[in-house]
Protein backbone atom coordinates (compact mmCIF):
# COMPACT_ATOMS: atom_id res chain seq x y z
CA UNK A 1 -18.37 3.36 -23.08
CA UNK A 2 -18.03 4.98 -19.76
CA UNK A 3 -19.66 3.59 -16.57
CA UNK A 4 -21.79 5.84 -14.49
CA UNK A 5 -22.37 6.18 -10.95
CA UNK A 6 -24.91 9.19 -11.50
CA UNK A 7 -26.30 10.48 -14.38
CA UNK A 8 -23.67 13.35 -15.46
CA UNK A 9 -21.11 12.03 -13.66
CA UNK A 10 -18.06 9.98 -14.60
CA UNK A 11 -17.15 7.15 -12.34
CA UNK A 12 -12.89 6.52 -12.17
CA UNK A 13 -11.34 3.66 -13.86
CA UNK A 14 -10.98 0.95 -11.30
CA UNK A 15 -7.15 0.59 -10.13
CA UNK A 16 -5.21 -2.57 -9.95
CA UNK A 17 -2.36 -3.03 -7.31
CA UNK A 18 -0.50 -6.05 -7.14
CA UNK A 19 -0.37 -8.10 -3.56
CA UNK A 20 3.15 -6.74 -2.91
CA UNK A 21 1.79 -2.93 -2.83
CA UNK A 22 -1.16 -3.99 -0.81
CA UNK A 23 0.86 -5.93 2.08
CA UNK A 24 3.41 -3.06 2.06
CA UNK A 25 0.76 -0.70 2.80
CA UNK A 26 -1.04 -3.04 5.16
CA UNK A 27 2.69 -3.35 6.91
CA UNK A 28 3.05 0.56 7.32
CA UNK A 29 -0.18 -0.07 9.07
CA UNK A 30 -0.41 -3.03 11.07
CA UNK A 31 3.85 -2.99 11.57
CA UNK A 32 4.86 0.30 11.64
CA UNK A 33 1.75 1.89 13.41
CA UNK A 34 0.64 4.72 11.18
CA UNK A 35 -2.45 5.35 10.73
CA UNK A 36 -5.18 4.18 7.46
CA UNK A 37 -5.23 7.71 6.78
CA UNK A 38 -1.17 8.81 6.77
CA UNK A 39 -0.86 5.69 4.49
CA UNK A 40 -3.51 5.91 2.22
CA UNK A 41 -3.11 9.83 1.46
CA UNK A 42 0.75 8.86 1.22
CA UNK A 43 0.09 6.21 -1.64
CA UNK A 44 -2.78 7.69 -3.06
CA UNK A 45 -5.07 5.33 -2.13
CA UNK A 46 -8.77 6.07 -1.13
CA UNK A 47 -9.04 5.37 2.95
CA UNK A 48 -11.74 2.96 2.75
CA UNK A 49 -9.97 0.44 0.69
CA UNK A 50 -6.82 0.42 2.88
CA UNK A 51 -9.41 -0.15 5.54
CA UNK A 52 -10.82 -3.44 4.19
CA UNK A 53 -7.04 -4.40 3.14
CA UNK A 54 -6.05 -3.67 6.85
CA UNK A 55 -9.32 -5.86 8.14
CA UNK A 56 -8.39 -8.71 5.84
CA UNK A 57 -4.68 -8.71 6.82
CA UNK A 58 -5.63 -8.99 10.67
CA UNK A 59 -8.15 -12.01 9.70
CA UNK A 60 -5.50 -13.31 7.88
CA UNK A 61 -2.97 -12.76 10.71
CA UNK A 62 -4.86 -13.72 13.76
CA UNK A 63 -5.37 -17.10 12.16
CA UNK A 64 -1.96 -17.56 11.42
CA UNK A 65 -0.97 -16.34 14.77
CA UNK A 66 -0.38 -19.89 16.44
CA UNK A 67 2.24 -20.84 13.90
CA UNK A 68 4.19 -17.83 13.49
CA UNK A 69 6.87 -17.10 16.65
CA UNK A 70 9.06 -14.59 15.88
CA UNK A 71 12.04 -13.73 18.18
CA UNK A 72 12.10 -9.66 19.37
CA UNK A 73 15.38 -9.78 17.49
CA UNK A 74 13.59 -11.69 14.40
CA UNK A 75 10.65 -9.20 15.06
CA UNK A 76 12.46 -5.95 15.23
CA UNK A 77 14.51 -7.35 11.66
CA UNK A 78 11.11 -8.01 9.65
CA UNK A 79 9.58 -4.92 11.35
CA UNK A 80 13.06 -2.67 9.85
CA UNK A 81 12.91 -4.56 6.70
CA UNK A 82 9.95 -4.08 5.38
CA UNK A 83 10.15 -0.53 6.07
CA UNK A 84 13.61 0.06 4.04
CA UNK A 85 11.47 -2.28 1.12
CA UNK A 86 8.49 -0.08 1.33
CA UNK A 87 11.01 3.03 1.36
CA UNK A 88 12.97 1.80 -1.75
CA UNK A 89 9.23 0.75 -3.57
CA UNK A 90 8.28 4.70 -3.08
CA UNK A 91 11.80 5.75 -3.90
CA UNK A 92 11.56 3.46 -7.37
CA UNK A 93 7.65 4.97 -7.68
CA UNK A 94 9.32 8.40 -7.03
CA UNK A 95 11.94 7.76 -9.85
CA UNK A 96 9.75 6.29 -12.39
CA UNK A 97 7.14 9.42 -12.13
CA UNK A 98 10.12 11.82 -12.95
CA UNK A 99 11.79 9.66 -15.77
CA UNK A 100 8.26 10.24 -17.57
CA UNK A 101 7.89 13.62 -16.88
CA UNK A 102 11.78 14.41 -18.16
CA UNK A 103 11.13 12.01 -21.25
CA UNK A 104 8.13 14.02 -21.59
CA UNK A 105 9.26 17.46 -21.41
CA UNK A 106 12.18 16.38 -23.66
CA UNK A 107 9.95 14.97 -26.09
């Protein structure tokens, strides 16, 4: 049975990401400074729920804040790290997309 937002009109089935995609998003974000909208086109995601990630994330954050000193060496590292992991997760995304297409042309 099919939800629906309006009559004649099919809602989309709800999408689950795990809590690594959404802090590598929110890090593209908050670490790398691009914007809601580069990120969330560039993952697919609808703007609006990479805005309430982002919001939660700088909650979380400024509480945290006190306890976390980072060195501008240590900072820099993290800040190049988890761009090369978010590069290799849209690399892996990247691969898996055209292993199904080739196993599904071949098939």
């Amino acid at each position: 049975m099919d939800t629906m937002d309006s009559p004649g009109r099919k809602s989309k089935p709800r999408r689950v990401h795990s809590e690594e995609f959404r802090k590598g998003a929110v890090g593209l974000v908050l670490d790398e400074g691009k914007t809601v909208i580069q990120v969330a086109r560039n993952l697919g995601l609808s703007e609006s729920v990479l805005f309430e990630w982002v919001r939660k994330a700088k909650l979380g954050r400024a509480r945290a804040r006190p306890a976390l000193r980072l060195t501008k060496d240590e900072r820099s590292e993290l800040v190049r790290l988890r761009k090369e992991n978010t590069d290799l997760r849209m690399e892996r995304e990247l691969l898996k997309k055209a292993a199904a297409f080739f196993a599904k042309e071949n098939a």
